[in-house]
PDB file of N, CA and C in Angstrom:
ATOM      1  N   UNK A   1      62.385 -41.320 261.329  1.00  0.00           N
ATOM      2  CA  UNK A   1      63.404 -40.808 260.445  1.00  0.00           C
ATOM      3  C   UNK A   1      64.764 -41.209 260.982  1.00  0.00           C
ATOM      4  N   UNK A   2      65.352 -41.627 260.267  1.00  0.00           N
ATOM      5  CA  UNK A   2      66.938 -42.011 260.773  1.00  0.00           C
ATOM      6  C   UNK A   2      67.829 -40.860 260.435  1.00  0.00           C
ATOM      7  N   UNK A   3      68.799 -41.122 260.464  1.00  0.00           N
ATOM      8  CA  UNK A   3      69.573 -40.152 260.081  1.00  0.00           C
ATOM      9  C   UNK A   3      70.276 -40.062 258.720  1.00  0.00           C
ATOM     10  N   UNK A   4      70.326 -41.105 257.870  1.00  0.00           N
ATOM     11  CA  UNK A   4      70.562 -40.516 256.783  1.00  0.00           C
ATOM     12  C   UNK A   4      69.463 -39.875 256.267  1.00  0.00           C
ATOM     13  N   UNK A   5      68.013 -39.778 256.441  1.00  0.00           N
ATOM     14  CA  UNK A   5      67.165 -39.118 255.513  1.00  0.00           C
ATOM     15  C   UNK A   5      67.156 -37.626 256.349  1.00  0.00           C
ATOM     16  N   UNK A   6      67.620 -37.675 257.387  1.00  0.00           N
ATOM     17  CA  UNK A   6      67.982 -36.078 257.978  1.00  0.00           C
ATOM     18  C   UNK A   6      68.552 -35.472 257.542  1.00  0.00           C
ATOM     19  N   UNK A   7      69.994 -36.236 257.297  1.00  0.00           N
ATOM     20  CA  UNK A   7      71.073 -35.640 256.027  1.00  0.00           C
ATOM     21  C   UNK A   7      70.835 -35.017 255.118  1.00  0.00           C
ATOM     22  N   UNK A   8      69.848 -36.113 254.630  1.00  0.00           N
ATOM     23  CA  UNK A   8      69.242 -35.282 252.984  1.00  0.00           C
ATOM     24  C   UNK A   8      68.506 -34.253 252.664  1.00  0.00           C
ATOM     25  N   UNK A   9      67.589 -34.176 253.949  1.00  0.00           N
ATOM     26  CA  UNK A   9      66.549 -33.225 254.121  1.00  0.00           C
ATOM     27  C   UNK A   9      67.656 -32.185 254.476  1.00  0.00           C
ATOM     28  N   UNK A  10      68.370 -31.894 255.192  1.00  0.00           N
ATOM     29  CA  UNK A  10      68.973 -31.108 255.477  1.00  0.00           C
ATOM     30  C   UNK A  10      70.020 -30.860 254.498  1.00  0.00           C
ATOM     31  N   UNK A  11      70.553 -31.497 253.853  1.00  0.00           N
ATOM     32  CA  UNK A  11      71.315 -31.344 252.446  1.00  0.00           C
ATOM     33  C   UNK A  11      70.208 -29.845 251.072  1.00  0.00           C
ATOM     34  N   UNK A  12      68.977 -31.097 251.082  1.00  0.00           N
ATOM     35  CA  UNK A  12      68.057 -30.172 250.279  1.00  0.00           C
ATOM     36  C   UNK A  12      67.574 -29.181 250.871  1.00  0.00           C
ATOM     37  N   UNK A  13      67.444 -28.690 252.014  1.00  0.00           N
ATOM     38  CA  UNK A  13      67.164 -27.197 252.708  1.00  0.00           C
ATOM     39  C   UNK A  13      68.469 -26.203 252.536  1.00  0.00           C
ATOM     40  N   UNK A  14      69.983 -27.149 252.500  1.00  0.00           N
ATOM     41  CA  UNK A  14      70.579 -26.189 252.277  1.00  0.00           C
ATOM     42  C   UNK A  14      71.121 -25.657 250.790  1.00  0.00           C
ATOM     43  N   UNK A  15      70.256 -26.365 250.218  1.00  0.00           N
ATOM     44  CA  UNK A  15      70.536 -26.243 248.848  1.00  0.00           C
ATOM     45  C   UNK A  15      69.244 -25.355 248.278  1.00  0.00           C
ATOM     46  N   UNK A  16      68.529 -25.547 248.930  1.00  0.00           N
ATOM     47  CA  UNK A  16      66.886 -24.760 248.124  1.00  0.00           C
ATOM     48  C   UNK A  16      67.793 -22.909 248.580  1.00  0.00           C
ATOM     49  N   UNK A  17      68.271 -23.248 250.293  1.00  0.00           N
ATOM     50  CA  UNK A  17      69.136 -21.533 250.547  1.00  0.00           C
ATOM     51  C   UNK A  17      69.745 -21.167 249.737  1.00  0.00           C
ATOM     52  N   UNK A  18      70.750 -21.626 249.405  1.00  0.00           N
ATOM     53  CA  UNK A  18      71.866 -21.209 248.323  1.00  0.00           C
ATOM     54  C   UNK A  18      71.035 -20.756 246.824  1.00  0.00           C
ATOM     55  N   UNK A  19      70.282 -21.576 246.686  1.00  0.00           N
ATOM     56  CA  UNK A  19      69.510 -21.590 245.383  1.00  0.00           C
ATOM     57  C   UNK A  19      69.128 -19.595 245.857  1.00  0.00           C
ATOM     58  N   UNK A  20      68.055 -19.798 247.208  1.00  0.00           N
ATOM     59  CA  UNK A  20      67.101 -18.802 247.007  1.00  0.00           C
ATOM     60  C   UNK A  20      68.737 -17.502 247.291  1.00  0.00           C
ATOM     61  N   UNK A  21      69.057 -17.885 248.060  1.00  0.00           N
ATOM     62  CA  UNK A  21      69.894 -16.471 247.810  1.00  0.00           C
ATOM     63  C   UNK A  21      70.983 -16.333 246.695  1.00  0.00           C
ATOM     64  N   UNK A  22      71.326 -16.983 246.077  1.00  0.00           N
ATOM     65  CA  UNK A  22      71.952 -16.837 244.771  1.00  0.00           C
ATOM     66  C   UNK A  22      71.016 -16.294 243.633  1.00  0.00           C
ATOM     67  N   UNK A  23      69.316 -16.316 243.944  1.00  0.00           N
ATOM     68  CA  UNK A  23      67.974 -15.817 242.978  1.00  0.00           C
ATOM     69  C   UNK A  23      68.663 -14.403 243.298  1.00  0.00           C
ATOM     70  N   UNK A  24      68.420 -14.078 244.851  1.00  0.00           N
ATOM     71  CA  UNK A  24      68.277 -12.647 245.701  1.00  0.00           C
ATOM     72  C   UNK A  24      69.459 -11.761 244.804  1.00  0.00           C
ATOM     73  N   UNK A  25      70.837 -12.234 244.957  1.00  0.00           N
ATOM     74  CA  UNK A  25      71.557 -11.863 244.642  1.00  0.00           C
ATOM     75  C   UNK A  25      71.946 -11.275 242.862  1.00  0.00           C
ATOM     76  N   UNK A  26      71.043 -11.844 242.275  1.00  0.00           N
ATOM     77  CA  UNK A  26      71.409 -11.727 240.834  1.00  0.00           C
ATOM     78  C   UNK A  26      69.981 -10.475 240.390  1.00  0.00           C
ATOM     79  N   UNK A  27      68.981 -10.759 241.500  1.00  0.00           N
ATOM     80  CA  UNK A  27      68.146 -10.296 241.174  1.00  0.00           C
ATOM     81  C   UNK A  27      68.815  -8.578 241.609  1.00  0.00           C
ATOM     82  N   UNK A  28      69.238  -8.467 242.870  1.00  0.00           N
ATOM     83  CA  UNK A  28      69.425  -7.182 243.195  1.00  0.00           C
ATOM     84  C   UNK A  28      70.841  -6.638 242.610  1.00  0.00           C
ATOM     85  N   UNK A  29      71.725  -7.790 241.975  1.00  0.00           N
ATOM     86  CA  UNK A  29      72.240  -6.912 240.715  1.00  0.00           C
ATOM     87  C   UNK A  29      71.883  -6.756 239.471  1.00  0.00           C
ATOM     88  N   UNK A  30      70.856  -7.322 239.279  1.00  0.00           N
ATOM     89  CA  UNK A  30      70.137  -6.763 237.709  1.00  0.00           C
ATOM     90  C   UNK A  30      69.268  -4.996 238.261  1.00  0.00           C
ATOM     91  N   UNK A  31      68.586  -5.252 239.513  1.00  0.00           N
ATOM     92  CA  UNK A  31      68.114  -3.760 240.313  1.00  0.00           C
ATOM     93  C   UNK A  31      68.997  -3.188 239.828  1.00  0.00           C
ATOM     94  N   UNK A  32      70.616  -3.253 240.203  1.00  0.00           N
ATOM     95  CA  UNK A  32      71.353  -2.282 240.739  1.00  0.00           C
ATOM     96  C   UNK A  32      71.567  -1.747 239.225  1.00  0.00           C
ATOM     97  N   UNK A  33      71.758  -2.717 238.435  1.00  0.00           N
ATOM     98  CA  UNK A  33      72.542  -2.375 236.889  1.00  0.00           C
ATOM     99  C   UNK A  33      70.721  -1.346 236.257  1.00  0.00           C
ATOM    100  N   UNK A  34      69.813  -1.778 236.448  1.00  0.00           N
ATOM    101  CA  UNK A  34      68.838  -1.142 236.248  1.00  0.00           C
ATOM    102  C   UNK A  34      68.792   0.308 236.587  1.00  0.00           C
ATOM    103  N   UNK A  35      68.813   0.454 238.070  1.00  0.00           N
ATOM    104  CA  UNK A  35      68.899   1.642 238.325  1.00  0.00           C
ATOM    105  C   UNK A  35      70.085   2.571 237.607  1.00  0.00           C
ATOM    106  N   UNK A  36      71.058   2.272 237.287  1.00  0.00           N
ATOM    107  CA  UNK A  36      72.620   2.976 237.000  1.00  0.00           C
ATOM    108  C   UNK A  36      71.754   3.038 235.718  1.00  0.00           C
ATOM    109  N   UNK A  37      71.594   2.684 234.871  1.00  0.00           N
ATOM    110  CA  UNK A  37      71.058   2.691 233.494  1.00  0.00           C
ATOM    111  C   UNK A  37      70.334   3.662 233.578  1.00  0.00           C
ATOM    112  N   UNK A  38      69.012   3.751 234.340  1.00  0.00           N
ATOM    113  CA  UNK A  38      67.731   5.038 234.574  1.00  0.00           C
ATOM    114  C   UNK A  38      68.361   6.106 234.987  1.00  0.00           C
ATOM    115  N   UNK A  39      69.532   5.901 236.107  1.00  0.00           N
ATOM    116  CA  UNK A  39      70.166   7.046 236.717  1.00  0.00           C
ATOM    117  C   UNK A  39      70.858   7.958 235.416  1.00  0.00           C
ATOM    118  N   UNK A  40      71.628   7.105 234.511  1.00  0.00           N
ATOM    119  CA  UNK A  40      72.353   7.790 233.178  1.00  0.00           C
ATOM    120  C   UNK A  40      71.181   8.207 232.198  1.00  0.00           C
ATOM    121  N   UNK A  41      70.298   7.426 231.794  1.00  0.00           N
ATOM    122  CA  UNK A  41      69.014   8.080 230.846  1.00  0.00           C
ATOM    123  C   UNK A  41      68.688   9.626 231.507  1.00  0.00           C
ATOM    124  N   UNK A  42      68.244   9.446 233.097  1.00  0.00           N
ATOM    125  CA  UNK A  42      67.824  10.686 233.558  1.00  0.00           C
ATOM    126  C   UNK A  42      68.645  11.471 233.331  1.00  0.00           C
ATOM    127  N   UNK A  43      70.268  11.690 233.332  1.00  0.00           N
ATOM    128  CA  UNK A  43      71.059  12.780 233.272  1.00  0.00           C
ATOM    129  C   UNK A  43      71.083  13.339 231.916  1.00  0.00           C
ATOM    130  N   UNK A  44      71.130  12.159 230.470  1.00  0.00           N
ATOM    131  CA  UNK A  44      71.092  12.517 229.400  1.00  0.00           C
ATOM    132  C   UNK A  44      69.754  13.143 229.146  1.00  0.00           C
ATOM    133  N   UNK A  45      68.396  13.043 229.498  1.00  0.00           N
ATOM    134  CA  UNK A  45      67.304  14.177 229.373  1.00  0.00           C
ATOM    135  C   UNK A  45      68.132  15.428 229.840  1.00  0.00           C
ATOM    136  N   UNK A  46      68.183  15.477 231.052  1.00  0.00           N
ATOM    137  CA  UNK A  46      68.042  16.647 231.664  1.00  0.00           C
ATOM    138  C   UNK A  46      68.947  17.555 230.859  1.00  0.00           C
ATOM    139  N   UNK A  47      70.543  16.609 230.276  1.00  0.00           N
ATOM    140  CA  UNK A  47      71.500  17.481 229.427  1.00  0.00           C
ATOM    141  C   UNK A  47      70.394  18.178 228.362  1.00  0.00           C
ATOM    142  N   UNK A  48      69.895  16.851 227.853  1.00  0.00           N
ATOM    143  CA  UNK A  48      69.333  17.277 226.551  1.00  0.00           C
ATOM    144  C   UNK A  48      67.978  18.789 226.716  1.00  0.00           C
ATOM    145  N   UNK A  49      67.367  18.281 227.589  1.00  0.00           N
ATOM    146  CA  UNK A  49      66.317  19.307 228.097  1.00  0.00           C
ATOM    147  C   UNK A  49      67.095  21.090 228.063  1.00  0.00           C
ATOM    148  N   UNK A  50      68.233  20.955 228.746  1.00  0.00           N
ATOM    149  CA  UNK A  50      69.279  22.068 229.278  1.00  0.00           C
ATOM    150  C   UNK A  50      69.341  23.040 227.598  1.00  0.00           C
ATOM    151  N   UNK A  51      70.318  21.527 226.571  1.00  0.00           N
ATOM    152  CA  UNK A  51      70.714  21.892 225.257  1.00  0.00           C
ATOM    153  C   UNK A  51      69.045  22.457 224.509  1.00  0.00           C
ATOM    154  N   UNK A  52      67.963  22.100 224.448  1.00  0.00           N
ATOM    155  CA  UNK A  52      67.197  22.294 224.059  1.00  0.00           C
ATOM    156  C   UNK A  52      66.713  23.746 224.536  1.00  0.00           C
ATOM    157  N   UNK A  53      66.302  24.205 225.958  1.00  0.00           N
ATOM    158  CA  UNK A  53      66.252  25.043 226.297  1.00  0.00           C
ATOM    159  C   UNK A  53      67.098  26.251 225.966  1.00  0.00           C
ATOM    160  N   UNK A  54      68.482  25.763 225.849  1.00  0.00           N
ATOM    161  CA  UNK A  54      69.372  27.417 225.538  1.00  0.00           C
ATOM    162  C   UNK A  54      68.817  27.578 224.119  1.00  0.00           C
ATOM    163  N   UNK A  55      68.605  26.301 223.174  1.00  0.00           N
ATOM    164  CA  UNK A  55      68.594  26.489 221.755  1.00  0.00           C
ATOM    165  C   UNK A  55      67.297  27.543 221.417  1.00  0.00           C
ATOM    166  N   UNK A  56      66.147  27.288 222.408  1.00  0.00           N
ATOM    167  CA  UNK A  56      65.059  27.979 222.584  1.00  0.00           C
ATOM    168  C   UNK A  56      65.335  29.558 222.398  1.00  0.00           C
ATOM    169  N   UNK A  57      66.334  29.613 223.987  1.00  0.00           N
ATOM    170  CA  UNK A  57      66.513  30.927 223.815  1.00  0.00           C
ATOM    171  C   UNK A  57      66.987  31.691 223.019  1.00  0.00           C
ATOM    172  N   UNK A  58      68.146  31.473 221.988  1.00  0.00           N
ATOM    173  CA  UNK A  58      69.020  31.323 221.209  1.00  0.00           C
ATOM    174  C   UNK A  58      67.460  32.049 220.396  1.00  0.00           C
ATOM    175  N   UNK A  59      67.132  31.221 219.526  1.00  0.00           N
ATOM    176  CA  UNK A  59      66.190  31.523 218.759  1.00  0.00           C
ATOM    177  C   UNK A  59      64.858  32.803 219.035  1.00  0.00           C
ATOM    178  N   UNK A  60      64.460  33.009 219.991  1.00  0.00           N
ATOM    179  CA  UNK A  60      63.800  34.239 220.683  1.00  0.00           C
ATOM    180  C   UNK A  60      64.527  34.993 220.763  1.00  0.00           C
ATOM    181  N   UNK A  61      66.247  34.732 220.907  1.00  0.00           N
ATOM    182  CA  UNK A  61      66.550  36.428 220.799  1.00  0.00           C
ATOM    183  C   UNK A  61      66.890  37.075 219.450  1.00  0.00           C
ATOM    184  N   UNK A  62      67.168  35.856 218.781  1.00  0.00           N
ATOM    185  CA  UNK A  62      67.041  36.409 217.442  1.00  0.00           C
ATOM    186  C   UNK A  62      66.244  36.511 216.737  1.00  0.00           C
ATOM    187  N   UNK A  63      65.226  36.223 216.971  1.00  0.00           N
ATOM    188  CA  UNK A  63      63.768  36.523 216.096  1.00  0.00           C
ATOM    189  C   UNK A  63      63.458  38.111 217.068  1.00  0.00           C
ATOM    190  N   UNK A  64      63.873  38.384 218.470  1.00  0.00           N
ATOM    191  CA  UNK A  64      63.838  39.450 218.904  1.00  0.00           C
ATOM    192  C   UNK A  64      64.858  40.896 217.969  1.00  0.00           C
ATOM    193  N   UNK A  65      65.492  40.572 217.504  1.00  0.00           N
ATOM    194  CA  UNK A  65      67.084  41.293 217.057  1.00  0.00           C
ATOM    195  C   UNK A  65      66.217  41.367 215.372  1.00  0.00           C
ATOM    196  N   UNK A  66      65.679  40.454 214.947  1.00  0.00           N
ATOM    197  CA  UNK A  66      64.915  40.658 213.787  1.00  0.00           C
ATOM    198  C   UNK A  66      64.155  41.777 214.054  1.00  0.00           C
ATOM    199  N   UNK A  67      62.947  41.573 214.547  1.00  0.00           N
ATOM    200  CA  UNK A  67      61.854  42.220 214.251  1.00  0.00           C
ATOM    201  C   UNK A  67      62.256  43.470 214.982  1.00  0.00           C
ATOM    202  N   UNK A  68      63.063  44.059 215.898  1.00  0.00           N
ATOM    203  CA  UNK A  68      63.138  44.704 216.118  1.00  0.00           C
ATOM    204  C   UNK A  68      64.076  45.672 214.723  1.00  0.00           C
ATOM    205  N   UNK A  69      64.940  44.678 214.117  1.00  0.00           N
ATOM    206  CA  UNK A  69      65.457  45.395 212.626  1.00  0.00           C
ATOM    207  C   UNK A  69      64.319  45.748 212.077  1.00  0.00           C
ATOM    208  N   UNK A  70      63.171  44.998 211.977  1.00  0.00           N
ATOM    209  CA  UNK A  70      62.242  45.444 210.869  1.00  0.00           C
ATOM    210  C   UNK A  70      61.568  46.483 211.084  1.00  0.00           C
ATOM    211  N   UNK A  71      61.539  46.378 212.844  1.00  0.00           N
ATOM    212  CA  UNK A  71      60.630  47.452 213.201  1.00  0.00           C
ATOM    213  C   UNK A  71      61.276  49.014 212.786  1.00  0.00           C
ATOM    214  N   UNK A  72      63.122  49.224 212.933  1.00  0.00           N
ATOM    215  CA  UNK A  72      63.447  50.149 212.738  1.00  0.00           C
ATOM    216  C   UNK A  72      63.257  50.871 211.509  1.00  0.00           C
ATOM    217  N   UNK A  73      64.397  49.229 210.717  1.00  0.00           N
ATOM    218  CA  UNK A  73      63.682  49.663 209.572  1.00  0.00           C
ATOM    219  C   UNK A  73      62.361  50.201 208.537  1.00  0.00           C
ATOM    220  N   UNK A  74      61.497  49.922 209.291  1.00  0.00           N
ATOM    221  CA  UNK A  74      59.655  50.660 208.650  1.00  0.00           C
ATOM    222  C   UNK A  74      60.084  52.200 209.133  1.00  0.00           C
ATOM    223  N   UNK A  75      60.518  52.099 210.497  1.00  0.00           N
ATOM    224  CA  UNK A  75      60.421  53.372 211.125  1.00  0.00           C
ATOM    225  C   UNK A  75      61.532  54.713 210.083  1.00  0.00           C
ATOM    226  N   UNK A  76      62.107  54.096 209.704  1.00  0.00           N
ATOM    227  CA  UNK A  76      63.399  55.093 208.934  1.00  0.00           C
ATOM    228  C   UNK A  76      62.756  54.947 207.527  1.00  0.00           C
ATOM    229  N   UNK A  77      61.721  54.054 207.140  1.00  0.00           N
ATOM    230  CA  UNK A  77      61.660  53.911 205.498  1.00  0.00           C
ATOM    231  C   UNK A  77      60.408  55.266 205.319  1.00  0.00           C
ATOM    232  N   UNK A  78      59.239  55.245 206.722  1.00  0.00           N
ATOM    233  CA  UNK A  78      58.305  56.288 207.020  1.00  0.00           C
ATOM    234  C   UNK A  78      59.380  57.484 207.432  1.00  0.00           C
ATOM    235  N   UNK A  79      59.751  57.794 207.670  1.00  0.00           N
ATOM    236  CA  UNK A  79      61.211  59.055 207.939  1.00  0.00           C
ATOM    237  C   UNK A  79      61.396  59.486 206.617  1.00  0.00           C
ATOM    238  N   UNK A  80      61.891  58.851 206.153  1.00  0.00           N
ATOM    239  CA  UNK A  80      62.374  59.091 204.506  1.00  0.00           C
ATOM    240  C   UNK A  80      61.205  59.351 203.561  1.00  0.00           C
ATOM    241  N   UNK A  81      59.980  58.812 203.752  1.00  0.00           N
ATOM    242  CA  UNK A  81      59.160  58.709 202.731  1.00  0.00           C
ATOM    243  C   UNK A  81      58.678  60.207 203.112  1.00  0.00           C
ATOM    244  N   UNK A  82      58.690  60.769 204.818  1.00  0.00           N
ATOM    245  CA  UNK A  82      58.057  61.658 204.702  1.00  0.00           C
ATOM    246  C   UNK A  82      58.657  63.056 204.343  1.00  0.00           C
ATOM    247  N   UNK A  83      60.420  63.006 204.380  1.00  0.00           N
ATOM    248  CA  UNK A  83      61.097  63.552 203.851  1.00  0.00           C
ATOM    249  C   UNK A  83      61.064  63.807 202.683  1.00  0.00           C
ATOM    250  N   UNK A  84      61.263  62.651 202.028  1.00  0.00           N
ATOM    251  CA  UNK A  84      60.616  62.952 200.657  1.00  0.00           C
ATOM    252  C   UNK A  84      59.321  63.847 200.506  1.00  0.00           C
ATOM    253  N   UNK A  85      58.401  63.765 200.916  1.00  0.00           N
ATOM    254  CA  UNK A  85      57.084  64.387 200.939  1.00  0.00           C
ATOM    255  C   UNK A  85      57.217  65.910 201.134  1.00  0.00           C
ATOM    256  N   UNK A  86      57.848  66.258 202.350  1.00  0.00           N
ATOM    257  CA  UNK A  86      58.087  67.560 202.624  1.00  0.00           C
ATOM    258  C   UNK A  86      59.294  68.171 201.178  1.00  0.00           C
ATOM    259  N   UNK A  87      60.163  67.854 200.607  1.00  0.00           N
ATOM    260  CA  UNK A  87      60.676  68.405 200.088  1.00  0.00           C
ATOM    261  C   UNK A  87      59.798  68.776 198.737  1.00  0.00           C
ATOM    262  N   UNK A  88      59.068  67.516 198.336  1.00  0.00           N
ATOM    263  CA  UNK A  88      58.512  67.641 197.374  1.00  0.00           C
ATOM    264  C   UNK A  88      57.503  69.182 197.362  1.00  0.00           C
ATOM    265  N   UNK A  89      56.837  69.472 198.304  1.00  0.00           N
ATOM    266  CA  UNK A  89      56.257  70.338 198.772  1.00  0.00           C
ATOM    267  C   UNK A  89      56.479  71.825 198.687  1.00  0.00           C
ATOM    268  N   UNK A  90      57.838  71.455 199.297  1.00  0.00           N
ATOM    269  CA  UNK A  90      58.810  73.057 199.676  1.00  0.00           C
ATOM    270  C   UNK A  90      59.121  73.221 197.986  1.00  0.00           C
ATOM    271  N   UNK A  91      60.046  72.143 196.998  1.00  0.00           N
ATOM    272  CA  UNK A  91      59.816  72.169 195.624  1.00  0.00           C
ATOM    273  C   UNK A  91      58.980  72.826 194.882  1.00  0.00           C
ATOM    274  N   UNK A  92      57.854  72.524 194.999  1.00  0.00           N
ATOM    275  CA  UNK A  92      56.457  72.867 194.539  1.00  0.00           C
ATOM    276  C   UNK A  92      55.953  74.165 194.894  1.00  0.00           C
ATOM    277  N   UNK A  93      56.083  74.153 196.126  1.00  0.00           N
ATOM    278  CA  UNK A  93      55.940  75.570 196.930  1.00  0.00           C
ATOM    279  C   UNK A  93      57.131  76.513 196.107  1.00  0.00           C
ATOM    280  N   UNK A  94      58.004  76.443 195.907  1.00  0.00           N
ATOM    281  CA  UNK A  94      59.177  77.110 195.329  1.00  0.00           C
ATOM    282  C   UNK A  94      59.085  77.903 193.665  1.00  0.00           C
ATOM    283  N   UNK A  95      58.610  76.313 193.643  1.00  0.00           N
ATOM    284  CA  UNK A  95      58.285  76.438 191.654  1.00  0.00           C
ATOM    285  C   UNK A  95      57.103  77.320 191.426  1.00  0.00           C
ATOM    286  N   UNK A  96      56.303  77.272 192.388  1.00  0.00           N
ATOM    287  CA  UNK A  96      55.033  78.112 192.264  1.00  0.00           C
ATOM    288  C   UNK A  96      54.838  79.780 192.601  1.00  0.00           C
ATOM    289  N   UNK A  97      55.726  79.710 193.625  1.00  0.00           N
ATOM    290  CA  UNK A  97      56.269  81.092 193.870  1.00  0.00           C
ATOM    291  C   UNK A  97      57.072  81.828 192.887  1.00  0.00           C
ATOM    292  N   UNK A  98      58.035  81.166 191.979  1.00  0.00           N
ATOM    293  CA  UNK A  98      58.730  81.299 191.064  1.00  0.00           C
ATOM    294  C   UNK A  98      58.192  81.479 189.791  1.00  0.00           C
ATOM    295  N   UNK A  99      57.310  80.547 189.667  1.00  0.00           N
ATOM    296  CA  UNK A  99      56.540  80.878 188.520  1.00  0.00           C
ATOM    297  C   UNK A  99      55.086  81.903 188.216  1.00  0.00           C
ATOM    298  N   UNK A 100      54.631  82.764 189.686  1.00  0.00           N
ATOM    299  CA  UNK A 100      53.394  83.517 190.223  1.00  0.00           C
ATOM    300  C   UNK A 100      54.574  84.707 189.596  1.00  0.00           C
ATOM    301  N   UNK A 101      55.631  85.087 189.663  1.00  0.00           N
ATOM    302  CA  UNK A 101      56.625  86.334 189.767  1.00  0.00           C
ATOM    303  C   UNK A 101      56.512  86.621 188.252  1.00  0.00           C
TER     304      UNK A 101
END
């Protein structure tokens, strides 16, 4: 080997380097831009997960605040109905006493 084909060989070794680390380099900023991308997706779940979750709760307490209206409400409509009942009674009881005289 003389020395110009040393040159060359050594020309093309330092060119295959540059090549391979200019690959390295683009490759571990496409990584990097990759990761930042997954890193922002993950935060927008977790927001979204967060927003979803209160909305959850949100909704259980008002289906709680419902049924607990309904529940009162039965409870006061049986109150009344039995009010009604008793007067009707004492009425009756009244009219009958009234009308035995």
């Amino acid at each position: 080997m003389d020395e110009l084909e040393i040159d060359l060989l050594n020309s093309q070794i330092n060119r295959l380097k540059d090549s391979i680390e200019s690959r390295f380099q683009r490759i571990e900023a496409n990584l990097s831009h990759h990761s930042t991308l997954e890193t922002e997706k993950l935060a927008q779940v977790k927001s979204d997960i967060s927003a979803i979750k209160t909305l959850i709760k949100d909704h259980e307490d008002r289906i709680r605040i419902v049924d607990d209206a309904v529940i009162s409400n039965k409870t006061t409509t049986t109150l009344i109905q039995a009010g009604q009942a008793a007067l009707t009674l004492i009425a009756a009881a009244v009219a009958a006493w009234l009308g035995s005289r």
